[in-house]
N, C-alpha and C. Protein backbone atom coordinates (compact mmCIF):
# COMPACT_ATOMS: atom_id res chain seq x y z
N UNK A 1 -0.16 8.60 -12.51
CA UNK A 1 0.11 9.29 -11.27
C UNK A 1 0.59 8.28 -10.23
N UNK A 2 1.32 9.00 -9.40
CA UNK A 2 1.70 7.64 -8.53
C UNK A 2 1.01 8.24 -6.87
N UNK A 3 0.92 6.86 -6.20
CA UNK A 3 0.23 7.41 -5.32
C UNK A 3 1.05 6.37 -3.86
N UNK A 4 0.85 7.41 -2.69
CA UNK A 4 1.79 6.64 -1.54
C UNK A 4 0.39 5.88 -0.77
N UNK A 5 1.08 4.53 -0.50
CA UNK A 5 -0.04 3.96 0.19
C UNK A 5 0.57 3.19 1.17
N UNK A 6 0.30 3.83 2.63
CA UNK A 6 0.88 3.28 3.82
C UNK A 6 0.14 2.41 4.36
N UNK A 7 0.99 1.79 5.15
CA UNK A 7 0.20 0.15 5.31
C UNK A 7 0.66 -0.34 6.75
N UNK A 8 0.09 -1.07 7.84
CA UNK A 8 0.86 -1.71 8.73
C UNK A 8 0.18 -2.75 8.86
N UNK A 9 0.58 -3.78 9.60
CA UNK A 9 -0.01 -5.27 9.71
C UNK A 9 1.03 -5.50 11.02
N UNK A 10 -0.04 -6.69 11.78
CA UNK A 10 -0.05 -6.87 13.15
C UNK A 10 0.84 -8.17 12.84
N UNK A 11 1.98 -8.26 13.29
CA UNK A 11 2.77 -9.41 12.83
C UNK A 11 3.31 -10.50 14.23
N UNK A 12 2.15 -10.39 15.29
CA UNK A 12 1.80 -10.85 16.81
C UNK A 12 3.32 -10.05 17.33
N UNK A 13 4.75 -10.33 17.07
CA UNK A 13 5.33 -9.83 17.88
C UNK A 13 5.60 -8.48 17.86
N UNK A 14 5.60 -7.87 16.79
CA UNK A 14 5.51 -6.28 16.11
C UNK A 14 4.98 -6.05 15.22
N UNK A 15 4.26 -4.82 15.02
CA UNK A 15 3.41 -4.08 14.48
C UNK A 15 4.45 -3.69 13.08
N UNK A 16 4.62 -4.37 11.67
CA UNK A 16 5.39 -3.67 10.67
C UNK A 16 4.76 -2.65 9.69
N UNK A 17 5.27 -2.00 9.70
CA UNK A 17 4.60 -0.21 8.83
C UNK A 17 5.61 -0.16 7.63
N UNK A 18 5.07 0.03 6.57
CA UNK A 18 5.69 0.59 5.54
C UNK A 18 4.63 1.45 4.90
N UNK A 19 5.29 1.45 3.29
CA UNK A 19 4.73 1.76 1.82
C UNK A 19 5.62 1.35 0.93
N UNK A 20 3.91 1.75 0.05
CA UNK A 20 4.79 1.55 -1.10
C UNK A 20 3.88 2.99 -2.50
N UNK A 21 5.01 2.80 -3.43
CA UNK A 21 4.24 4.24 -4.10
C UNK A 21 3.76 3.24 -5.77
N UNK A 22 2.83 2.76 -6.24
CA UNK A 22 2.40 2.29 -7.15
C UNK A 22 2.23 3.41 -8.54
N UNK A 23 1.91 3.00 -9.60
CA UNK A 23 1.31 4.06 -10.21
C UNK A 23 -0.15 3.77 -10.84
N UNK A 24 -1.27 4.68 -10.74
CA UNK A 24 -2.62 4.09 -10.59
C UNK A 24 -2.79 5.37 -11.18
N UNK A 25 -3.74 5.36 -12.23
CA UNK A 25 -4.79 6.22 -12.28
C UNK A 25 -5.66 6.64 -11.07
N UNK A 26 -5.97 5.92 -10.19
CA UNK A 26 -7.42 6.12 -9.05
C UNK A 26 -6.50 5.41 -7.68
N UNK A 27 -6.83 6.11 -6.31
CA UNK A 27 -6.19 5.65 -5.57
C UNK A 27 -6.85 4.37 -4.87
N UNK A 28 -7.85 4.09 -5.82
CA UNK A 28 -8.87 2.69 -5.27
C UNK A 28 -7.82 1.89 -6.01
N UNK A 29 -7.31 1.90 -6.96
CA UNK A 29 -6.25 0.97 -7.79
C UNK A 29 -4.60 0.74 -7.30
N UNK A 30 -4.71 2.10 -6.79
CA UNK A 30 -3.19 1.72 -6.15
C UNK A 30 -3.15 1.20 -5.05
N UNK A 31 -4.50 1.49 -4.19
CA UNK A 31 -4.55 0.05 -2.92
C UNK A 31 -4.49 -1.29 -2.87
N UNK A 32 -5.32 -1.73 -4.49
CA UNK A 32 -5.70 -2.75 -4.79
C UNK A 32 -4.20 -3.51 -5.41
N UNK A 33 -3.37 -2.53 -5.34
CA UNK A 33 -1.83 -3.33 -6.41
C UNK A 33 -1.05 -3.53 -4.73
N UNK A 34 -1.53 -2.38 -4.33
CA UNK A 34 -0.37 -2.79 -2.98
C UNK A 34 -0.87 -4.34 -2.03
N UNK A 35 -2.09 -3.84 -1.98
CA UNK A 35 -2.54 -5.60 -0.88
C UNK A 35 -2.24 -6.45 -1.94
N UNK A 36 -2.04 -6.59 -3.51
CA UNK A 36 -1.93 -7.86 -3.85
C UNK A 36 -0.56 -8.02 -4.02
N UNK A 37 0.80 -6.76 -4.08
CA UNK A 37 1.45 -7.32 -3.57
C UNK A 37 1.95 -7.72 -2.39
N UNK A 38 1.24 -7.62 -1.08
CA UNK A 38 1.56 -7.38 0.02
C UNK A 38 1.17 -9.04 0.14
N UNK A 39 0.02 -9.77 -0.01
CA UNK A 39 -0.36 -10.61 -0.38
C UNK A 39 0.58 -12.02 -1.36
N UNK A 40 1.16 -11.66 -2.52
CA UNK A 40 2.13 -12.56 -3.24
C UNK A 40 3.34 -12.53 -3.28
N UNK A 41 4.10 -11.65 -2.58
CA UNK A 41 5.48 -11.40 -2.10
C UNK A 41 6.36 -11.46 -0.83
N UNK A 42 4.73 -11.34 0.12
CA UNK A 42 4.96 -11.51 1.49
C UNK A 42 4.00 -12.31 2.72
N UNK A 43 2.85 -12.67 1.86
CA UNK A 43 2.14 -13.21 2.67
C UNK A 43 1.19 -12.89 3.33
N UNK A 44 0.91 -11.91 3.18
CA UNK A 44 0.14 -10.50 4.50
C UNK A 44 -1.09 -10.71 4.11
N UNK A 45 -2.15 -11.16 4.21
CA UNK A 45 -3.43 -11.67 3.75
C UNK A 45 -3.62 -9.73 4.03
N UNK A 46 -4.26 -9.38 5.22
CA UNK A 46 -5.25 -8.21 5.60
C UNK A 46 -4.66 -7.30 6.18
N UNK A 47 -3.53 -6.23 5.33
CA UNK A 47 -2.79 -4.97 6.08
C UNK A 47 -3.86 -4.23 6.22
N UNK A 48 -3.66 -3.21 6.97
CA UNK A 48 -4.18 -2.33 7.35
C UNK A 48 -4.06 -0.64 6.40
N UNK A 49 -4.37 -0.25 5.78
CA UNK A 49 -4.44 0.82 4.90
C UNK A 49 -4.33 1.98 5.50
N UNK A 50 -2.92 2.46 6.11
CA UNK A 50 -3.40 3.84 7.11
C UNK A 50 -3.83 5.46 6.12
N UNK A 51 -3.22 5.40 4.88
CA UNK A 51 -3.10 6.65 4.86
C UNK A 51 -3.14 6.44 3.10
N UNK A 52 -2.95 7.34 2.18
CA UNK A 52 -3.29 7.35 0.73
C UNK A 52 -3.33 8.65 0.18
N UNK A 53 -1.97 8.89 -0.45
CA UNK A 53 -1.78 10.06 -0.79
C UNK A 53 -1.25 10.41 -2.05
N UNK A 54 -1.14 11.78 -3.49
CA UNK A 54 -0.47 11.72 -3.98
C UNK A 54 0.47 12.08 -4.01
N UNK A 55 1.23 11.40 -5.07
CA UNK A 55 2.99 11.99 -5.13
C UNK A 55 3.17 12.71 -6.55
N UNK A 56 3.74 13.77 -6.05
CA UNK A 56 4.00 15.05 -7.41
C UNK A 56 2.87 14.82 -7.80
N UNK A 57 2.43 15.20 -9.40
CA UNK A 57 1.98 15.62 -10.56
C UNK A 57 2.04 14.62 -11.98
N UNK A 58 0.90 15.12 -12.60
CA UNK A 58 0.84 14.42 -13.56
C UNK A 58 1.88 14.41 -14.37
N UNK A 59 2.31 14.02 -15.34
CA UNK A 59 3.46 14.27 -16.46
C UNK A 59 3.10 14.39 -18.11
């Protein structure tokens, strides 16, 4: 299942907001893929997790 996981982080001069849509069994797992890439791709030690949702249906 894939799941949307919105994110913002305080970047001192602006506030940057995205997502990203992972695919996770559990949406504790698709948080855990997004901070670590948010973490090894960009640097972002501690985003902020606004929101966690699914997308479509199983297959």
């Amino acid at each position: 299942m894939r799941w949307k996981v919105y994110f913002q982080y305080d970047a001192g001069d602006y506030i940057a907001k995205g997502w990203f849509a992972p695919r996770a069994e559990r949406a504790e797992e698709a948080v855990e893929r997004v901070k670590r890439k948010l973490r090894e791709e960009f640097g972002i030690e501690k985003p902020l997790i606004t929101k966690v949702r699914p997308v479509g249906g199983r297959s």
